[in-house]
PDB file of N, CA and C in Angstrom:
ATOM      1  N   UNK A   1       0.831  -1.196   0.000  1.00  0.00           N
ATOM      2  CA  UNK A   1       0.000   0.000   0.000  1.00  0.00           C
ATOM      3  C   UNK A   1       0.871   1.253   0.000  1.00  0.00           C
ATOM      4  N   UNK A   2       1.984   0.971   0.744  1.00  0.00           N
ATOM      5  CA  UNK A   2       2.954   2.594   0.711  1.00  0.00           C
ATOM      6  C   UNK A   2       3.732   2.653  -0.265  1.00  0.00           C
ATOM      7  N   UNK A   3       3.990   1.670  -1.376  1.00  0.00           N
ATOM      8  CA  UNK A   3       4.252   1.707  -2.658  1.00  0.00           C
ATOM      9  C   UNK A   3       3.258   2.431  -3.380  1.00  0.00           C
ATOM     10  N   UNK A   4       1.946   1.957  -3.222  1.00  0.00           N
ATOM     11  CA  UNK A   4       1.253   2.830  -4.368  1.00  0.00           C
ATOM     12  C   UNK A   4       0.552   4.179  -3.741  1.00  0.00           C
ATOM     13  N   UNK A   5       0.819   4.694  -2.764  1.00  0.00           N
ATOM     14  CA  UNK A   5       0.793   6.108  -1.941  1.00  0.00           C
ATOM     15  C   UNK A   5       1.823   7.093  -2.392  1.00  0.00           C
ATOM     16  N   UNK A   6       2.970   6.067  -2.745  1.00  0.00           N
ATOM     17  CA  UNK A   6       4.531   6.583  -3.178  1.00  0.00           C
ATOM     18  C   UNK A   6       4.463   7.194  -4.956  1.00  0.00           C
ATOM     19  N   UNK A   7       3.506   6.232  -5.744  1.00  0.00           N
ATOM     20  CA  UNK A   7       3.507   6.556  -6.839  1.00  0.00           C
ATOM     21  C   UNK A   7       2.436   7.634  -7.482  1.00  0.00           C
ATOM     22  N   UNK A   8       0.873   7.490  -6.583  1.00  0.00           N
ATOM     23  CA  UNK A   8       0.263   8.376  -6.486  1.00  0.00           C
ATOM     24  C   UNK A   8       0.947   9.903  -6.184  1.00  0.00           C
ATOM     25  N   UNK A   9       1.780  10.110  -4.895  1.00  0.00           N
ATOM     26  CA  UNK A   9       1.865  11.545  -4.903  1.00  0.00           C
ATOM     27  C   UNK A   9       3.157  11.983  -5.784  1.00  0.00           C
ATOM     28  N   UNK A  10       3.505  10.665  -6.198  1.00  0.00           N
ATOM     29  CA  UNK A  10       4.713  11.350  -7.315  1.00  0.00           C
ATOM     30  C   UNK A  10       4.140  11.677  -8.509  1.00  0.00           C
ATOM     31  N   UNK A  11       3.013  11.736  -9.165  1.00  0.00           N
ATOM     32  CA  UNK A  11       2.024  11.720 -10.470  1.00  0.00           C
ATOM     33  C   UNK A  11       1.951  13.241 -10.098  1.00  0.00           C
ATOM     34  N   UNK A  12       1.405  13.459  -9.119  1.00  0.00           N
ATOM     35  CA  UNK A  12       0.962  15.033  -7.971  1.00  0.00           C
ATOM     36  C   UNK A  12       2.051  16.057  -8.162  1.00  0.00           C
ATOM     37  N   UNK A  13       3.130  15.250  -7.369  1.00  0.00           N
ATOM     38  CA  UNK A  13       4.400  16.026  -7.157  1.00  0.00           C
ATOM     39  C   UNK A  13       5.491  15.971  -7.676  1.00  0.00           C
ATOM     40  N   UNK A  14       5.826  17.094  -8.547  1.00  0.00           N
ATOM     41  CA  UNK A  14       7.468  16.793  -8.965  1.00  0.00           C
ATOM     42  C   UNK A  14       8.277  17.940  -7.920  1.00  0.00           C
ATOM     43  N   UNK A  15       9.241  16.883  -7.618  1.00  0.00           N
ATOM     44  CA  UNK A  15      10.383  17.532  -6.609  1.00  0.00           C
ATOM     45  C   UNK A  15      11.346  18.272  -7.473  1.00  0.00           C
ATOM     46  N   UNK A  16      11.551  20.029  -7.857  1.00  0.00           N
ATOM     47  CA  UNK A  16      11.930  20.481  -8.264  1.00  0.00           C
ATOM     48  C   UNK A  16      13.303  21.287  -7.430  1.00  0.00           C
ATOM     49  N   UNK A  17      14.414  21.015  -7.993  1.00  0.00           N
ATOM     50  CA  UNK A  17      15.652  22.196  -7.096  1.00  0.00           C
ATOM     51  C   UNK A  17      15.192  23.332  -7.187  1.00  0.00           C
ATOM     52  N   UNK A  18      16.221  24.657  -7.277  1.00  0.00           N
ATOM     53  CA  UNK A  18      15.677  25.739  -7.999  1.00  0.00           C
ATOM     54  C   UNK A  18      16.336  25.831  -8.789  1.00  0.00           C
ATOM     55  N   UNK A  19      17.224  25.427  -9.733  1.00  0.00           N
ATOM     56  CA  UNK A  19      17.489  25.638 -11.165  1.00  0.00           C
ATOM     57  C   UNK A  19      16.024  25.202 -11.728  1.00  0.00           C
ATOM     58  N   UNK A  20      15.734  24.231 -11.794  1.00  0.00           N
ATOM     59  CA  UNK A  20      14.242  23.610 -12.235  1.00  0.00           C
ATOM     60  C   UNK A  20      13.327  24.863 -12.074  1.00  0.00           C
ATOM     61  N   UNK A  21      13.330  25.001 -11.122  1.00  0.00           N
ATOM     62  CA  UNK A  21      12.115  26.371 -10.737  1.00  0.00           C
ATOM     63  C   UNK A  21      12.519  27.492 -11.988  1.00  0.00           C
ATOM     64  N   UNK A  22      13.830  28.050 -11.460  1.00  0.00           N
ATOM     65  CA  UNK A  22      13.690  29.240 -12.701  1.00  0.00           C
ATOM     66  C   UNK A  22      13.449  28.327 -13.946  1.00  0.00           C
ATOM     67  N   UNK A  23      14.116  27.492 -14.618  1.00  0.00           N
ATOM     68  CA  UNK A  23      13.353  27.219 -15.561  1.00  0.00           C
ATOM     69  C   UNK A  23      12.098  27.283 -16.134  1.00  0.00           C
ATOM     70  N   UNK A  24      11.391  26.329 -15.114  1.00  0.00           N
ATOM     71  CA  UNK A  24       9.764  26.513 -15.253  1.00  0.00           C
ATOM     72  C   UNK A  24       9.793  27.743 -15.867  1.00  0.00           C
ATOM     73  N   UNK A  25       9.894  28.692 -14.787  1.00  0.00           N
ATOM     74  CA  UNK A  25       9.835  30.542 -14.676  1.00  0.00           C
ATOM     75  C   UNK A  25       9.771  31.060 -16.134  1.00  0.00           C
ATOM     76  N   UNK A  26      10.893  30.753 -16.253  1.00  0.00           N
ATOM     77  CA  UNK A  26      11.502  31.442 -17.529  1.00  0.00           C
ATOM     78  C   UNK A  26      10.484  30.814 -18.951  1.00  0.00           C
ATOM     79  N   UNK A  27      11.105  29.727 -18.839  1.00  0.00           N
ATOM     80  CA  UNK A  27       9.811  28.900 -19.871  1.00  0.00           C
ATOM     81  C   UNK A  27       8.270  29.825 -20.298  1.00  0.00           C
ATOM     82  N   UNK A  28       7.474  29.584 -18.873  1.00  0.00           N
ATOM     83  CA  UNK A  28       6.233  30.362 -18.800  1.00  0.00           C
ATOM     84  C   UNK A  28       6.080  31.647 -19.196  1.00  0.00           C
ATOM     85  N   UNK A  29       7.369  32.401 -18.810  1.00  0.00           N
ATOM     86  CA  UNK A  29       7.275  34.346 -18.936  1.00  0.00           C
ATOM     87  C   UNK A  29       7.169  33.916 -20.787  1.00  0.00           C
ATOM     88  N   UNK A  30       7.375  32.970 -20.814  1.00  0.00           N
ATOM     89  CA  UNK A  30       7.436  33.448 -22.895  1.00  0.00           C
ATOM     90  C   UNK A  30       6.094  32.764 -23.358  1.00  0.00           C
ATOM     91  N   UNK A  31       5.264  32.392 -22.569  1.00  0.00           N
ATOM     92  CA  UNK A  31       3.984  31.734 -22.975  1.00  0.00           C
ATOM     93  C   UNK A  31       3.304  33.247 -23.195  1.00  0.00           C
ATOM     94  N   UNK A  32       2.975  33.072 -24.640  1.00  0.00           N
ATOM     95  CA  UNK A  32       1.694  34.103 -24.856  1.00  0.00           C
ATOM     96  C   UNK A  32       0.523  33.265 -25.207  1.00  0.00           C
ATOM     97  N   UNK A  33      -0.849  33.326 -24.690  1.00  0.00           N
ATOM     98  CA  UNK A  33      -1.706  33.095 -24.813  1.00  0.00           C
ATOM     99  C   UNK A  33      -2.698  33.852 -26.193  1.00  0.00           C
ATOM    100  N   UNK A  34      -3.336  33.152 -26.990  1.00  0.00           N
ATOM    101  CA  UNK A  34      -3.952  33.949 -28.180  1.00  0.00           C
ATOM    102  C   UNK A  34      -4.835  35.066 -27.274  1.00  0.00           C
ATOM    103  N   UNK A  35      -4.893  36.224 -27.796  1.00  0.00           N
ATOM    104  CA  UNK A  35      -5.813  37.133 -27.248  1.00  0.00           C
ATOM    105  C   UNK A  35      -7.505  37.222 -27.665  1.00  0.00           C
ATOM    106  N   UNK A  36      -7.491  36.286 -28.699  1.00  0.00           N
ATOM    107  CA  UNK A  36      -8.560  35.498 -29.363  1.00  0.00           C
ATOM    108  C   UNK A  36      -9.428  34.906 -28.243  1.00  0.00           C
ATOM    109  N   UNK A  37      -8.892  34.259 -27.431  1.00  0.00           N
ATOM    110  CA  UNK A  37      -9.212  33.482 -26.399  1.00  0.00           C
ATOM    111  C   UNK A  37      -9.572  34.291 -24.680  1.00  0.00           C
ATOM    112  N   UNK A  38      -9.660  35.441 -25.076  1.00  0.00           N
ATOM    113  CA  UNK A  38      -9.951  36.320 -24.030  1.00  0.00           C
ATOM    114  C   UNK A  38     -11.255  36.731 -24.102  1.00  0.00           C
ATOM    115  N   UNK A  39     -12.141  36.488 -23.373  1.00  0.00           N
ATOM    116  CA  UNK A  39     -14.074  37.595 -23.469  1.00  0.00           C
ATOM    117  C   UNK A  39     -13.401  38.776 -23.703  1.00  0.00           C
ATOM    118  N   UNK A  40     -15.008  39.234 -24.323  1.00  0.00           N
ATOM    119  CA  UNK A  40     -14.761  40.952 -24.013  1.00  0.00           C
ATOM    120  C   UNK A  40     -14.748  41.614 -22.831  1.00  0.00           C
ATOM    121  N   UNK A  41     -15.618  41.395 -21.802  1.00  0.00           N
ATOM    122  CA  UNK A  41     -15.364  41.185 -20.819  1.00  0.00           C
ATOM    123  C   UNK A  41     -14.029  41.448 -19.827  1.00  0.00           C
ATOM    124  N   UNK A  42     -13.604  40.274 -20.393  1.00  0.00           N
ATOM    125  CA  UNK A  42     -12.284  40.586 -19.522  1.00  0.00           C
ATOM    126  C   UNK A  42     -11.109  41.828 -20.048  1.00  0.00           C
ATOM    127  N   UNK A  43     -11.275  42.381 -21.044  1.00  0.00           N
ATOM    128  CA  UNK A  43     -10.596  43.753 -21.210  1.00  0.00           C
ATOM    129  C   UNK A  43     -11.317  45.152 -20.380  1.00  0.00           C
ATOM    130  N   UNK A  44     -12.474  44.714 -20.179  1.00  0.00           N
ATOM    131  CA  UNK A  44     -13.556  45.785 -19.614  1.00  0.00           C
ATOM    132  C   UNK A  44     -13.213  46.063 -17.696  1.00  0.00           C
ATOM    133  N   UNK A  45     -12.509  44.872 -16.996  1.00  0.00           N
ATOM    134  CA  UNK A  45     -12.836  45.428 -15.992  1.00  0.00           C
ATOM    135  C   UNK A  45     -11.051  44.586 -15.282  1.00  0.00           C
ATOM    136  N   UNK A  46     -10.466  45.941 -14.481  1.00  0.00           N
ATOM    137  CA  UNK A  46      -9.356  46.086 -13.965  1.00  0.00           C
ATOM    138  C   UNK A  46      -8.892  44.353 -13.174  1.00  0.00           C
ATOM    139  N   UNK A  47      -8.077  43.885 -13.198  1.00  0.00           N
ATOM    140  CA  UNK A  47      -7.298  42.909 -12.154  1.00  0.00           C
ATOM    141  C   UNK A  47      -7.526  42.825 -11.216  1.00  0.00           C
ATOM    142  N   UNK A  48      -7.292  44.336 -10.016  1.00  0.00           N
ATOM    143  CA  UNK A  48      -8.019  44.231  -8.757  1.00  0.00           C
ATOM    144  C   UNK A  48      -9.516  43.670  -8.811  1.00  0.00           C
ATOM    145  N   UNK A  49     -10.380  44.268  -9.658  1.00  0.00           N
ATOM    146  CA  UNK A  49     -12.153  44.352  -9.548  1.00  0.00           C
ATOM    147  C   UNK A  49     -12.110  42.561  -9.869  1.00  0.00           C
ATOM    148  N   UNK A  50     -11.177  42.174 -11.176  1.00  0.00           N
ATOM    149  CA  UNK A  50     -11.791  40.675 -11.254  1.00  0.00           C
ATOM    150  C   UNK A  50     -10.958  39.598  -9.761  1.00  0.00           C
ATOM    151  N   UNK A  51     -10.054  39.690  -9.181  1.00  0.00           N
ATOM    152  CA  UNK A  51      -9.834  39.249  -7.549  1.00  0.00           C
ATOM    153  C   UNK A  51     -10.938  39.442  -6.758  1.00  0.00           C
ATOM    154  N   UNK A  52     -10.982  40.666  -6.667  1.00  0.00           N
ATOM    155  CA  UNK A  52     -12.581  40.369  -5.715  1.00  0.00           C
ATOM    156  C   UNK A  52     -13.752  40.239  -6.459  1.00  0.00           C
ATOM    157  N   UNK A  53     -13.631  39.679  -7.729  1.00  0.00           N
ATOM    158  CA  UNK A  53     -14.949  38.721  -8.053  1.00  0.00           C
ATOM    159  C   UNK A  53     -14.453  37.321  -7.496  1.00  0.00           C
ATOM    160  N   UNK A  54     -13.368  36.847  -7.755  1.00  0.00           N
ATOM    161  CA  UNK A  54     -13.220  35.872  -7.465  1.00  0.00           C
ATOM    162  C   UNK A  54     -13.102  35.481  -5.731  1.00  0.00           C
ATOM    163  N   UNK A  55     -12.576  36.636  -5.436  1.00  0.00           N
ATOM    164  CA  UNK A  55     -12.504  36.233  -3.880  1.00  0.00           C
ATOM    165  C   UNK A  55     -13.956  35.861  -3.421  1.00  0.00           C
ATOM    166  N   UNK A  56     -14.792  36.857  -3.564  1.00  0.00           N
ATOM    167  CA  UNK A  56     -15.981  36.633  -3.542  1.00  0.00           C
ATOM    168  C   UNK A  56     -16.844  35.456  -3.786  1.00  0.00           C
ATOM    169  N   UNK A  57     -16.685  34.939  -4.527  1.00  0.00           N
ATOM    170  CA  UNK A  57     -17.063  33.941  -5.032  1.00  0.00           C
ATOM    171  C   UNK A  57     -16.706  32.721  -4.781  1.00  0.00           C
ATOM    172  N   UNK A  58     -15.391  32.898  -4.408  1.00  0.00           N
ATOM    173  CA  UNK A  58     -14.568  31.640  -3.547  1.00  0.00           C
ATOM    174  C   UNK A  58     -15.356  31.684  -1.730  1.00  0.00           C
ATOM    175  N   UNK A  59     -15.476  33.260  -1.467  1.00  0.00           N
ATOM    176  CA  UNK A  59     -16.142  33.070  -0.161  1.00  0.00           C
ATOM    177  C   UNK A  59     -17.824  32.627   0.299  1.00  0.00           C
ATOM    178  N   UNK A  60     -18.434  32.921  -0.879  1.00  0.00           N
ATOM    179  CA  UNK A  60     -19.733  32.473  -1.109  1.00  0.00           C
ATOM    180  C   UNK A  60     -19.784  31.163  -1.306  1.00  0.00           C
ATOM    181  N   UNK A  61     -18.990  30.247  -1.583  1.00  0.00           N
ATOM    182  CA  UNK A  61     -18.801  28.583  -1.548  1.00  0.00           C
ATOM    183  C   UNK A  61     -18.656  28.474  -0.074  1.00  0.00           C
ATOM    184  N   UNK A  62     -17.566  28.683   0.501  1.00  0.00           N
ATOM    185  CA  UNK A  62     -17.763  28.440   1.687  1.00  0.00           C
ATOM    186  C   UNK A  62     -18.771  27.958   2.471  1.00  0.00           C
ATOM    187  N   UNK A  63     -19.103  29.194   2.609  1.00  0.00           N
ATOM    188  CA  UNK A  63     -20.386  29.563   3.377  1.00  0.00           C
ATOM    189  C   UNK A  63     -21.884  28.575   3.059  1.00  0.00           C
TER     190      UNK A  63
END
């Protein structure tokens, strides 16, 4: 059983140094996403305002 506990959270988890990390990092900063793929919507309303939609909304589950 602690064999397959072992392989489960390794599927989960990769144990990264931090060379690995900046990698990742670096990798990602060059991901552009099509802007195609954005609502209109989401050009319409600031970063802060869409966090507290989401906070919001994460706190209304809660509850």
């Amino acid at each position: 059983a602690e064999e397959g506990a072992a392989a489960q959270s390794s599927r989960s988890s990769i144990p990264m140094d931090a060379e690995h990390v900046e990698l990742v990092k670096r990798t990602m900063a060059s991901v552009k996403l099509p802007t195609l793929g954005i609502p209109a919507w989401a050009s319409q309303i600031s970063e802060d305002q869409w966090k507290d939609v989401v906070q919001r909304t994460l706190q209304a589950r809660q509850s």
